[in-house]
N, C-alpha and C. Protein backbone atom coordinates (compact mmCIF):
# COMPACT_ATOMS: atom_id res chain seq x y z
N UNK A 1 9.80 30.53 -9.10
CA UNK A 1 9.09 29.77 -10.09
C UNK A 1 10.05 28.94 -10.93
N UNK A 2 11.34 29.31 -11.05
CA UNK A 2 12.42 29.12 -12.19
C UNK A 2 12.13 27.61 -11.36
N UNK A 3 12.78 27.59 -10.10
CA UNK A 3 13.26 26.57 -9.49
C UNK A 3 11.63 25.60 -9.48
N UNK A 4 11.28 25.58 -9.50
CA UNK A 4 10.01 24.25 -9.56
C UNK A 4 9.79 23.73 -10.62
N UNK A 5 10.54 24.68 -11.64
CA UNK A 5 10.50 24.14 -13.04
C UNK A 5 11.62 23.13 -13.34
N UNK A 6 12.26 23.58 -12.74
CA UNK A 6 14.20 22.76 -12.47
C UNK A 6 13.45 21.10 -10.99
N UNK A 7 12.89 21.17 -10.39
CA UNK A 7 12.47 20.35 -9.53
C UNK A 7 11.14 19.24 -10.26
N UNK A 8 10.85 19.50 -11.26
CA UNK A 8 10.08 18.94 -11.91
C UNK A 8 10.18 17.50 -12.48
N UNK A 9 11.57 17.89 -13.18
CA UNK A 9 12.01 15.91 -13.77
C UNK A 9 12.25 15.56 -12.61
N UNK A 10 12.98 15.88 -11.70
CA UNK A 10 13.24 14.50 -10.64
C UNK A 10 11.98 14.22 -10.25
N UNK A 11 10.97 15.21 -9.91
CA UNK A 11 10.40 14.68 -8.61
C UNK A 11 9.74 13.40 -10.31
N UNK A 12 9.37 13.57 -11.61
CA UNK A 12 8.96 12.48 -12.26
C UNK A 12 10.06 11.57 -12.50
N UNK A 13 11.49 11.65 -12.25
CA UNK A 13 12.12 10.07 -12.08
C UNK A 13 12.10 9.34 -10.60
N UNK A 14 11.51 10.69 -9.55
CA UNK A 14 11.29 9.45 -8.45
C UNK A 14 10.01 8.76 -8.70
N UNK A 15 9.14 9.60 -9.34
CA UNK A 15 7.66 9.00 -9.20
C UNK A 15 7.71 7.39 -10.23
N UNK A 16 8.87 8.00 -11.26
CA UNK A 16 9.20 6.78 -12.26
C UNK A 16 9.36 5.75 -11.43
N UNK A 17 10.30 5.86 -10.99
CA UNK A 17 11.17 4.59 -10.00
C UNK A 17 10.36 4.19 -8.90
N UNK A 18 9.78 4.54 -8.25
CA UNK A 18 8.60 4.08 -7.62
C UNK A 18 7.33 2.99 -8.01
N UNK A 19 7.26 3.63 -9.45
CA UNK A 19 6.16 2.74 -10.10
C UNK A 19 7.03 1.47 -10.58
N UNK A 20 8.02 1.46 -11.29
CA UNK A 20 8.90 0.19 -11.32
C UNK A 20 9.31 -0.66 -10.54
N UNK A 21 9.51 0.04 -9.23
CA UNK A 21 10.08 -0.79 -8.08
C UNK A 21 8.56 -1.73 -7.59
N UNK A 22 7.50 -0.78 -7.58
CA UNK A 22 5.80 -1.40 -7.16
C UNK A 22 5.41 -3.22 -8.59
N UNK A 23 5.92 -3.05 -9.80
CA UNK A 23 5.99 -3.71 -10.41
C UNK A 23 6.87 -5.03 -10.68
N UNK A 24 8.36 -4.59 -10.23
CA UNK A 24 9.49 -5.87 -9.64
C UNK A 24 9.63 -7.05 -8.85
N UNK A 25 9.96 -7.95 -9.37
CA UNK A 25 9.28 -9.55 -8.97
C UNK A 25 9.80 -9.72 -7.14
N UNK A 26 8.89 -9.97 -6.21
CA UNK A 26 9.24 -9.76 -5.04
C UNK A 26 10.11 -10.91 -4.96
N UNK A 27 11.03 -10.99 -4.02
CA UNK A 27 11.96 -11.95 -3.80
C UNK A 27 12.05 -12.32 -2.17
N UNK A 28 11.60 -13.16 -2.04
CA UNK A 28 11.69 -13.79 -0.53
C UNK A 28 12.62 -14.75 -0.04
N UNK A 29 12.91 -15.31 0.93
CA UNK A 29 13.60 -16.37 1.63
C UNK A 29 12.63 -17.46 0.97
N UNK A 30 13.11 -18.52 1.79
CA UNK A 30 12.37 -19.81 1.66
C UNK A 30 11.39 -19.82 2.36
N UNK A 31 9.86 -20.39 1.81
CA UNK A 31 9.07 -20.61 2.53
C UNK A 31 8.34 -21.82 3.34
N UNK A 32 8.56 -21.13 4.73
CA UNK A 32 8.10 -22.65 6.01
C UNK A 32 6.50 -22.14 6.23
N UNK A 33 6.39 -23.67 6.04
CA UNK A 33 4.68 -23.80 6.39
C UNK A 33 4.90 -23.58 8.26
N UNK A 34 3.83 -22.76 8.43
CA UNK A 34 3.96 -22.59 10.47
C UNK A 34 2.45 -23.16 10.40
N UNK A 35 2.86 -24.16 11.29
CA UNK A 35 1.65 -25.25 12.69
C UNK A 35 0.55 -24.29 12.55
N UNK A 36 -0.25 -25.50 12.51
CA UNK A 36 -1.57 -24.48 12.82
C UNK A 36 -1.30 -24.20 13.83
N UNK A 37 -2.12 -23.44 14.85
CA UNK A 37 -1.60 -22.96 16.50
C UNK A 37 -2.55 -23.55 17.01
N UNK A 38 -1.82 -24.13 18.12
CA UNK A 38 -2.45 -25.12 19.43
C UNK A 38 -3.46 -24.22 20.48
N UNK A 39 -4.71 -25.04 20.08
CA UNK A 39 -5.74 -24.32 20.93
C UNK A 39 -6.15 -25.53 22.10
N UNK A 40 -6.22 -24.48 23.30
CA UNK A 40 -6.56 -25.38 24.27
C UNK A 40 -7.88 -25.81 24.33
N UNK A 41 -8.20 -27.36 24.34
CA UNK A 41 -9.97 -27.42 24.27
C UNK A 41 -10.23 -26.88 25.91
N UNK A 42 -11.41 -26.29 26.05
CA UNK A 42 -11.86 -26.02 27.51
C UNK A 42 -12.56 -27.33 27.42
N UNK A 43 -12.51 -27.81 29.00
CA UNK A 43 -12.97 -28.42 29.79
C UNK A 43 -14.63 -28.44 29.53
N UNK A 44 -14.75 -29.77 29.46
CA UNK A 44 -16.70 -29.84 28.60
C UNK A 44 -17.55 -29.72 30.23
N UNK A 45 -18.26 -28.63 29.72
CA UNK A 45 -19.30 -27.84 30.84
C UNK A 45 -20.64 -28.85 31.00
N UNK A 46 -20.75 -29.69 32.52
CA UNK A 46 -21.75 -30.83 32.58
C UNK A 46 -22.83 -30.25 31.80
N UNK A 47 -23.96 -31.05 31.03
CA UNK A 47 -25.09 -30.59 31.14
C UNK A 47 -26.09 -30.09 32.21
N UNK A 48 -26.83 -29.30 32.58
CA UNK A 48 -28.12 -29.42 33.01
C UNK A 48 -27.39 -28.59 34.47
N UNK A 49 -27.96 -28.32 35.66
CA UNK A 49 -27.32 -27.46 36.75
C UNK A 49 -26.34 -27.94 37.57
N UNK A 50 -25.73 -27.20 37.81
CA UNK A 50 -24.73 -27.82 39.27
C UNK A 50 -25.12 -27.81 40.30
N UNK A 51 -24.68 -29.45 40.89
CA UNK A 51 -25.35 -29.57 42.04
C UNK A 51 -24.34 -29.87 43.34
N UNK A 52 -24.96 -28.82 43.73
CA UNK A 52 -24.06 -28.55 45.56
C UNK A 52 -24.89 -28.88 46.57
N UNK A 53 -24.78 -30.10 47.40
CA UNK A 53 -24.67 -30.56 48.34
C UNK A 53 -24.73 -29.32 49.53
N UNK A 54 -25.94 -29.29 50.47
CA UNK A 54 -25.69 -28.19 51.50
C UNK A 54 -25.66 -29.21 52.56
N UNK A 55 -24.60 -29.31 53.66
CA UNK A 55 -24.83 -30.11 54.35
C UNK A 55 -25.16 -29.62 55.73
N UNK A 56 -26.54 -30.13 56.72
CA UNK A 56 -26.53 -28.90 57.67
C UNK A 56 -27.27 -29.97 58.98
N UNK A 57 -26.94 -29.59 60.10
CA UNK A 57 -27.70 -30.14 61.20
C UNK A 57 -29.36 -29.87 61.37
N UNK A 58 -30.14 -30.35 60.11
CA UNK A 58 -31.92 -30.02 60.21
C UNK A 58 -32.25 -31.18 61.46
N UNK A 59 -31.66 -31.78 61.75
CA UNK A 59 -31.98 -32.36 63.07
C UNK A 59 -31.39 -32.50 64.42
N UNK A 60 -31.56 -33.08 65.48
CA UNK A 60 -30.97 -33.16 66.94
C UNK A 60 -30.49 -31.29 67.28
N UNK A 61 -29.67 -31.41 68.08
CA UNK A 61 -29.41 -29.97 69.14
C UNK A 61 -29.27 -28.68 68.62
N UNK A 62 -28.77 -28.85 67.04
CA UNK A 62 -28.98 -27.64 66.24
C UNK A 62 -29.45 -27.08 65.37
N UNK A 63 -30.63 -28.37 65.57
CA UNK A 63 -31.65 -28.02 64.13
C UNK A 63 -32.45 -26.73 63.84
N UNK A 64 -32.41 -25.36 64.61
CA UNK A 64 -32.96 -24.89 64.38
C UNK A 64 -31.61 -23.66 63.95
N UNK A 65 -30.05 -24.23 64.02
CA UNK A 65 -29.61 -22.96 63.70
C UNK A 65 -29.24 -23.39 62.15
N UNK A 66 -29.50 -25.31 62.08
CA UNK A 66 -29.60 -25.76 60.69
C UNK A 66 -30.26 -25.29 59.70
N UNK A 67 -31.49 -25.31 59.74
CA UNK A 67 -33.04 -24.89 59.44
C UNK A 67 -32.94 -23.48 58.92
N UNK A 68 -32.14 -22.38 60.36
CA UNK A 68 -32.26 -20.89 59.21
C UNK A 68 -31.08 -21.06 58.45
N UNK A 69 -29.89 -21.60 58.75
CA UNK A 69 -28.87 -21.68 57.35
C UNK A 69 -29.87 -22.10 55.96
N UNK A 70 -30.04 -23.26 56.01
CA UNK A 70 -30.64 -23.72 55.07
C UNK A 70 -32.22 -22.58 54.39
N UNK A 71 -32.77 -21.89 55.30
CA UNK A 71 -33.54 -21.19 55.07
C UNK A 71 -32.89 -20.10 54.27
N UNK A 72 -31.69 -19.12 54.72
CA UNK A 72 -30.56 -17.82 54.18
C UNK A 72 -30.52 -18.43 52.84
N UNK A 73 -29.75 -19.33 52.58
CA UNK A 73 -29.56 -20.50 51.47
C UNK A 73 -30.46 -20.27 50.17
N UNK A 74 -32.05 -21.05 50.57
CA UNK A 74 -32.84 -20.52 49.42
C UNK A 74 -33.28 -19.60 49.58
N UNK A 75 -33.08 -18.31 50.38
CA UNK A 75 -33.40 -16.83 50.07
C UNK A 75 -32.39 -16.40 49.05
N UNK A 76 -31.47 -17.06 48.93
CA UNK A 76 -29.99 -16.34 48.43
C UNK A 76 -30.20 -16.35 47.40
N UNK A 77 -30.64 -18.10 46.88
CA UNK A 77 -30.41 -18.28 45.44
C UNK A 77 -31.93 -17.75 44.76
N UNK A 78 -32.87 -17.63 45.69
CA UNK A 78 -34.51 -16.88 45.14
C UNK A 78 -33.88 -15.02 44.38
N UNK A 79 -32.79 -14.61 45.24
CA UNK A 79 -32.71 -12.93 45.43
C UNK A 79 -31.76 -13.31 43.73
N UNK A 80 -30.83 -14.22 43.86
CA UNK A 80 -29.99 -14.21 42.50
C UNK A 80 -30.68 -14.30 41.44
N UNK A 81 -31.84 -15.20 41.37
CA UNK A 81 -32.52 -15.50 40.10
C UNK A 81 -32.22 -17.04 39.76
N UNK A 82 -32.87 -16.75 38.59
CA UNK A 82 -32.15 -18.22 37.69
C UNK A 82 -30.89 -18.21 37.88
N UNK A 83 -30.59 -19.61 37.92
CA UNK A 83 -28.78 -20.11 38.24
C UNK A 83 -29.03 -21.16 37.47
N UNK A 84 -27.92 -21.61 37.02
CA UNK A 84 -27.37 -22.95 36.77
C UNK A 84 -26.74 -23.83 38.35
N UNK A 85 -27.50 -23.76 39.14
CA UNK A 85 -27.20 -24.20 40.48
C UNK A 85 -28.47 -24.90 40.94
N UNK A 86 -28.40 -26.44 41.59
CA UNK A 86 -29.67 -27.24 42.52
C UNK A 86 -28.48 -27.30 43.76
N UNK A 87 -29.26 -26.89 44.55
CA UNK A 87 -28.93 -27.28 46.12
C UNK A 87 -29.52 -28.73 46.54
N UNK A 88 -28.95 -29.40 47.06
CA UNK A 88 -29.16 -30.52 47.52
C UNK A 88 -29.13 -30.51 48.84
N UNK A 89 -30.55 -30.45 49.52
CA UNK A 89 -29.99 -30.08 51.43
C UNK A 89 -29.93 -31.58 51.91
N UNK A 90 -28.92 -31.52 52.63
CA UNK A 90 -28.72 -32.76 53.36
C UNK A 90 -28.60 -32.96 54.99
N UNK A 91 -29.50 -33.94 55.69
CA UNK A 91 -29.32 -33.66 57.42
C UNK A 91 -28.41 -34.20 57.89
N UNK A 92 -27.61 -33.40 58.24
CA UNK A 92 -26.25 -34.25 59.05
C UNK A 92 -26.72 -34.70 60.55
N UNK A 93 -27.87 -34.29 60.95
CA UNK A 93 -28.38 -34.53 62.35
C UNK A 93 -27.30 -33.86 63.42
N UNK A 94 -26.63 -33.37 63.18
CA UNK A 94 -25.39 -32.71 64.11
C UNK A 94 -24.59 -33.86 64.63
N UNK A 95 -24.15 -34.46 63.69
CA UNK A 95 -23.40 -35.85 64.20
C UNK A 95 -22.29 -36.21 63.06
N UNK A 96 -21.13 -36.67 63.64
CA UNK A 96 -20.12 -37.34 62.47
C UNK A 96 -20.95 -38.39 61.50
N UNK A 97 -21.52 -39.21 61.87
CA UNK A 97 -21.94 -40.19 61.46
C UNK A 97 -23.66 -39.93 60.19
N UNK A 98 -24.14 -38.80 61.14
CA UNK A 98 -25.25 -38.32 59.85
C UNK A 98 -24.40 -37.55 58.97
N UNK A 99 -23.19 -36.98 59.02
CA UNK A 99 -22.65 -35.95 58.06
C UNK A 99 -21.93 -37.13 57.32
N UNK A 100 -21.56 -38.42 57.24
CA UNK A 100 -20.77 -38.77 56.55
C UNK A 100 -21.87 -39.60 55.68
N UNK A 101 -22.93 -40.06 55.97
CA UNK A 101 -24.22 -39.95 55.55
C UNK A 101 -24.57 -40.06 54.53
N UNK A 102 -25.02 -38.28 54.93
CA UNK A 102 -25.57 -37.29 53.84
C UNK A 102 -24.59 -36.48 52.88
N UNK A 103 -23.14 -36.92 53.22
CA UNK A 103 -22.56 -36.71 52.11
C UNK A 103 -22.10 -37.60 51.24
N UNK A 104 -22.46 -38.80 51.51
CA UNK A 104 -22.21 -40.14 50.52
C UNK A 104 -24.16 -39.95 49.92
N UNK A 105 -25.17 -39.74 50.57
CA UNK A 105 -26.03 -39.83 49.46
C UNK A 105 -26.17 -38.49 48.40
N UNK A 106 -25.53 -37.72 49.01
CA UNK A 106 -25.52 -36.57 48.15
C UNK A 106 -24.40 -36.22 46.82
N UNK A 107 -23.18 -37.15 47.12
CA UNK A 107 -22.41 -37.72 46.35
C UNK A 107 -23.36 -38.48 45.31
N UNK A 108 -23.92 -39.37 45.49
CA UNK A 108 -24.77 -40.02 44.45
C UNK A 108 -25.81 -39.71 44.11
N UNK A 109 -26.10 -38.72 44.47
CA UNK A 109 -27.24 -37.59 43.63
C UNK A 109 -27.04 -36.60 43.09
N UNK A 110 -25.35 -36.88 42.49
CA UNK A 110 -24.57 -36.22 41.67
C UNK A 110 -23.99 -34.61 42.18
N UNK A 111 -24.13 -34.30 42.81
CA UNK A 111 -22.99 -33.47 44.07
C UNK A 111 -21.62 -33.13 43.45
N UNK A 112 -21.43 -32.03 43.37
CA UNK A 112 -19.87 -31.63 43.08
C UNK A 112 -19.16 -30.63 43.60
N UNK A 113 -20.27 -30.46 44.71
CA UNK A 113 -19.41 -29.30 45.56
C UNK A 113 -20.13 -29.57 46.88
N UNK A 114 -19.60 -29.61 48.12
CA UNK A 114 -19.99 -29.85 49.44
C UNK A 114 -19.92 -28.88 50.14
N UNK A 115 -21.11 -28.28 51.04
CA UNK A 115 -21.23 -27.12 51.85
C UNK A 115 -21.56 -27.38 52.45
N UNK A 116 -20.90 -27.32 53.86
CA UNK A 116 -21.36 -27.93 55.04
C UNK A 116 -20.18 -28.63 55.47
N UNK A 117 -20.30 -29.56 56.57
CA UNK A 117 -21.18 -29.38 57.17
C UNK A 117 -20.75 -28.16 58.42
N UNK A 118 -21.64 -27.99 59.82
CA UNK A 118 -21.41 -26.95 60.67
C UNK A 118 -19.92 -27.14 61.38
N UNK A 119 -20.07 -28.64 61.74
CA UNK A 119 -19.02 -29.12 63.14
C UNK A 119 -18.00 -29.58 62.53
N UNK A 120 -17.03 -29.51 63.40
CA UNK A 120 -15.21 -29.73 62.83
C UNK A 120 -15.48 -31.10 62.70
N UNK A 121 -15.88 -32.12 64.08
CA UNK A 121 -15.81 -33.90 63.82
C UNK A 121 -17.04 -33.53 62.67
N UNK A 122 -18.04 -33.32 62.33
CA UNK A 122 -18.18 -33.82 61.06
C UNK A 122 -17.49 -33.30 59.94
N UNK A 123 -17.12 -32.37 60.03
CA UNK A 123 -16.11 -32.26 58.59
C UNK A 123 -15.21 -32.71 58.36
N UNK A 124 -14.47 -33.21 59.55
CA UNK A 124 -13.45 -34.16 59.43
C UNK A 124 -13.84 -35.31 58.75
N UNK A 125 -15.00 -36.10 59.06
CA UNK A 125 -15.76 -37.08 58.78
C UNK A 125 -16.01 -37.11 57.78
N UNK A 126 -16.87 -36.07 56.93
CA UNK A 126 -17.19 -35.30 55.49
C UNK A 126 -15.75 -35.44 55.03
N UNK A 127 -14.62 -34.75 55.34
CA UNK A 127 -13.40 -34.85 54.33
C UNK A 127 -13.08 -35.99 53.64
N UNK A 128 -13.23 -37.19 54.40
CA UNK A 128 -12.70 -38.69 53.66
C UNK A 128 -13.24 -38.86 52.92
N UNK A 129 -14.73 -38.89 52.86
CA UNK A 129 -15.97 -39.49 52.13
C UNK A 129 -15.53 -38.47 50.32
N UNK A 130 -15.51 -36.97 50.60
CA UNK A 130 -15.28 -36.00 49.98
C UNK A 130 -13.89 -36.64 49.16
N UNK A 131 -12.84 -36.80 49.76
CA UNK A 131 -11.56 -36.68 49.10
C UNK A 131 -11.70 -38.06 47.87
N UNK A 132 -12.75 -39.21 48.53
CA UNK A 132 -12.57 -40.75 47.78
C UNK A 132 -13.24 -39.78 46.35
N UNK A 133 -14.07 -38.91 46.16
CA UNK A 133 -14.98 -38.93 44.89
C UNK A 133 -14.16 -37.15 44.69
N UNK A 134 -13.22 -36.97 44.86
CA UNK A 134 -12.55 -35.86 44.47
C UNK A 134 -13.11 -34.67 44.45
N UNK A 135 -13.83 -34.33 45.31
CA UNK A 135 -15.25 -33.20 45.59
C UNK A 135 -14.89 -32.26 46.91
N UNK A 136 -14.82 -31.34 46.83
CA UNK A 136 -14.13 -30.10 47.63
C UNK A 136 -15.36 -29.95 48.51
N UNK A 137 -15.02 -29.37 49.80
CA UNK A 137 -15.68 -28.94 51.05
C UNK A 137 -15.27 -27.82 51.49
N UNK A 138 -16.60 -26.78 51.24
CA UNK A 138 -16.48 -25.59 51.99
C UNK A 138 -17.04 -25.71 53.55
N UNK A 139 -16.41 -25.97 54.51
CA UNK A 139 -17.63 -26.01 55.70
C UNK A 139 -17.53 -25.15 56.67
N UNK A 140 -18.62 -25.16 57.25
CA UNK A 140 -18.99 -23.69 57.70
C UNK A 140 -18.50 -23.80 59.35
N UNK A 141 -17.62 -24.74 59.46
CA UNK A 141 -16.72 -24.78 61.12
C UNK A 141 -15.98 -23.53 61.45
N UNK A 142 -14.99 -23.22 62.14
CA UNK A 142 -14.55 -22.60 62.52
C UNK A 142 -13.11 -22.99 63.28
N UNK A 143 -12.75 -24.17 62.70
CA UNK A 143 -11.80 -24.87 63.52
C UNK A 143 -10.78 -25.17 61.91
N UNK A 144 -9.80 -24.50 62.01
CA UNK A 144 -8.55 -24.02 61.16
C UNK A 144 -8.12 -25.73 61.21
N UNK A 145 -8.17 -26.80 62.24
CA UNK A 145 -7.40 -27.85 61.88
C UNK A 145 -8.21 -28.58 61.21
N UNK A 146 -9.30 -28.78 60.64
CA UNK A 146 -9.84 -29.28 59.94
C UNK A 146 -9.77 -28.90 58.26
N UNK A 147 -9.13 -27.91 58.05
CA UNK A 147 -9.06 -27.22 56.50
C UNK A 147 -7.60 -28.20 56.14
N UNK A 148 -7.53 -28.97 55.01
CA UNK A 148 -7.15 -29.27 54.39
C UNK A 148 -6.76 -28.71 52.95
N UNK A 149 -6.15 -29.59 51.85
CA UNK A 149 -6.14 -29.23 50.18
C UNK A 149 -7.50 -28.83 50.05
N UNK A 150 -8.32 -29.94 50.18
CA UNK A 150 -9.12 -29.50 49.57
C UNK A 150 -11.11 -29.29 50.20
N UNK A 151 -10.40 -28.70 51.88
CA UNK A 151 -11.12 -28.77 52.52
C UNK A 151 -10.59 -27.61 53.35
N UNK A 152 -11.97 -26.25 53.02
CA UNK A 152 -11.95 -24.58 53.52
C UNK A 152 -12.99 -24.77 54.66
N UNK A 153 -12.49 -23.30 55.56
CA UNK A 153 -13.44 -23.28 56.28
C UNK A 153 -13.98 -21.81 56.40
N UNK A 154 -14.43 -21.73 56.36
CA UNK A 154 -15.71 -20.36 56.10
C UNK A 154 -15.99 -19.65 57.62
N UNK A 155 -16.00 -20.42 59.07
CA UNK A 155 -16.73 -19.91 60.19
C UNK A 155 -15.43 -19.04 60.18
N UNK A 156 -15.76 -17.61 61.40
CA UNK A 156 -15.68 -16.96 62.12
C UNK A 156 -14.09 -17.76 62.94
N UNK A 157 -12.93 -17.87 62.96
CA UNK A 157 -11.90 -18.08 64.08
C UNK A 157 -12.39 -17.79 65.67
N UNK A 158 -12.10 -18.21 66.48
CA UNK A 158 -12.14 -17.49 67.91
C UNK A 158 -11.17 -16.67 68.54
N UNK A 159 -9.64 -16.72 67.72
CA UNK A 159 -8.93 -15.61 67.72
C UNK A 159 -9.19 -14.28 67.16
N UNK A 160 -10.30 -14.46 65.91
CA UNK A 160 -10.39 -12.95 65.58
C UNK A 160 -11.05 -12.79 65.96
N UNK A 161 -12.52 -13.37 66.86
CA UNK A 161 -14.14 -12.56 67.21
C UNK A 161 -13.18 -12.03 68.50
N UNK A 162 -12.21 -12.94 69.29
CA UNK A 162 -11.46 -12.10 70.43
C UNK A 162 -11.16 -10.92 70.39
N UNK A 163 -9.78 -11.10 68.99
CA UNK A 163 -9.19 -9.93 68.79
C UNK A 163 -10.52 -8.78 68.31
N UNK A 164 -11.14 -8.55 67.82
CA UNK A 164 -12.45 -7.62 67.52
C UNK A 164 -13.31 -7.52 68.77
N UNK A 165 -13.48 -8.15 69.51
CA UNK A 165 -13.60 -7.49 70.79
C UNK A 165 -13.22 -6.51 71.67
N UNK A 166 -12.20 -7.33 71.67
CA UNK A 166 -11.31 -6.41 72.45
C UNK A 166 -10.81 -5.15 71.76
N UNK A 167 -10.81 -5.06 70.47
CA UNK A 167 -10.44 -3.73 70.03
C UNK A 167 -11.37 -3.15 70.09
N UNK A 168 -12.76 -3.48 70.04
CA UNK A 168 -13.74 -2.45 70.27
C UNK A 168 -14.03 -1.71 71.40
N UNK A 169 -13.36 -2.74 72.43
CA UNK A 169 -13.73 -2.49 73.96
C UNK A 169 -12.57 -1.33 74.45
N UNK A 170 -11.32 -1.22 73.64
CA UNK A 170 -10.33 -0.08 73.56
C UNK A 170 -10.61 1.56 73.18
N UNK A 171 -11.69 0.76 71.86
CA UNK A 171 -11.99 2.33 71.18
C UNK A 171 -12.99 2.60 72.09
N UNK A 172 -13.80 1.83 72.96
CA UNK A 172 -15.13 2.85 73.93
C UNK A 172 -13.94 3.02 75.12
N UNK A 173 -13.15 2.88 75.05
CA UNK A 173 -11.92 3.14 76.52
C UNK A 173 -12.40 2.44 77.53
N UNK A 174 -12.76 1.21 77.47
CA UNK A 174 -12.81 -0.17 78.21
C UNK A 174 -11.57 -0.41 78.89
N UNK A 175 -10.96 -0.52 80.42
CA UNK A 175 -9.52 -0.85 80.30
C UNK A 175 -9.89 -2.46 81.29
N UNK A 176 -10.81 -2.81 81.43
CA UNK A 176 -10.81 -4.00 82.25
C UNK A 176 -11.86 -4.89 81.17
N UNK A 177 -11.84 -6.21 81.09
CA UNK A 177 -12.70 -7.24 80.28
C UNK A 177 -12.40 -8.34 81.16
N UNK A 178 -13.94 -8.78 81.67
CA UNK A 178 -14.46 -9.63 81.52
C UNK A 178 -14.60 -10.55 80.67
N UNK A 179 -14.52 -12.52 80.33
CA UNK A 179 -15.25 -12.88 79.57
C UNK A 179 -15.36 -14.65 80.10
N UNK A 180 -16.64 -15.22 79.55
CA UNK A 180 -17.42 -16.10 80.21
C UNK A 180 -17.34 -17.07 79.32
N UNK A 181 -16.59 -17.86 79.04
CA UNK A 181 -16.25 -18.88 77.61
C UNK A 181 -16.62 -20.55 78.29
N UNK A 182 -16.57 -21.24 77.38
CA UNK A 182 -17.29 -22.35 77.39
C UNK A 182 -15.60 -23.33 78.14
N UNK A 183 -15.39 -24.28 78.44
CA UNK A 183 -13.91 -24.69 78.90
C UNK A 183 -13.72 -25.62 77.89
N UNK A 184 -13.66 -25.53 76.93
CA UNK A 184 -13.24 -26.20 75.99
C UNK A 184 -12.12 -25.71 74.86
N UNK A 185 -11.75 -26.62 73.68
CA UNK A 185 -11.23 -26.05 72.38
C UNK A 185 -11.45 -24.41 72.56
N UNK A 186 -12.76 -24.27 72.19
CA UNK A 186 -13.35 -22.79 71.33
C UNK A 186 -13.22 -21.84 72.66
N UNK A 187 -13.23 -22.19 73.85
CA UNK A 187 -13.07 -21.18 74.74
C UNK A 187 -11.71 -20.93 75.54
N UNK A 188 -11.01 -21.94 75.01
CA UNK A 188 -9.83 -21.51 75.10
C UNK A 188 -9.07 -20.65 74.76
């Protein structure tokens, strides 16, 4: 007990000195005004929906594998709901010349994204038209020399439906294959 009685003034000249020091004129460096801070503006979001261009053979030799694309298409966007998305279907007729077309009128029916078309010569065809109005092409070919900067291709390769063949035909212990290909590019 002696000793807490002996511990008493200090602990009240620290508590002193504490309250004096809380009261003492603060002293700083010099003060620099700092920049407001640089905010990036985002990029102004068009009004009203985005419109993507579907570009598809609804006519001549493949209009009917046109027709269910385009059919998958508005099932897709029915199953999503409301979008900020208009599809714009366009008939390439299965031809360079309808795909370059229907992607110049679909360009001017305000288009900012191109899907489609099926065939490599029309996407090749589609790419120029695409690159003049700076508008990207996903198309649904399958031919790797047609993908460009700013031109993907979405189909299936014929090196991998091969390679997946044939590995399947390994795992059922297949040791001989057959196969019946077209003599062209794709069956090569």
């Amino acid at each position: 007990m002696a000793r807490s009685r002996d511990s008493l003034p200090w602990l009240a000249a620290v508590g002193l000195i504490l309250a004096l020091a809380g009261c003492a004129k603060e002293t700083t460096g010099p003060v620099y005004e700092q920049p407001p801070p640089v905010v990036a503006e985002p990029e102004p979001v068009p009004a009203g929906p985005v419109k993507i261009a579907l570009l598809l053979p609804l006519s001549g030799q493949a209009a009917s594998v046109g027709q269910d694309m385009l059919d998958a298409a508005q099932i897709a966007l029915f199953d999503v709901g409301p979008t900020d998305m208009t599809l714009l279907p366009r008939d390439t007729g299965g031809t360079p010349a309808g795909a370059t077309a229907a992607a110049e009128d679909a360009i001017a029916a305000g288009a900012e994204l191109i899907l489609g078309p099926l065939f490599s010569s029309s996407t090749a065809a589609v790419a120029t038209v695409a690159k003049e109005h700076g508008i990207k092409v996903v198309s649904f070919s399958n031919d790797t020399a047609v993908a460009s900067g700013d031109v993907w291709v979405l189909g299936f390769r014929p090196e991998e439906q091969v390679a997946r063949v044939i590995g399947f035909a390994r795992e059922q212990g297949l040791l001989r294959i057959g196969a019946l290909a077209p003599d062209d590019a794709y069956g090569r």
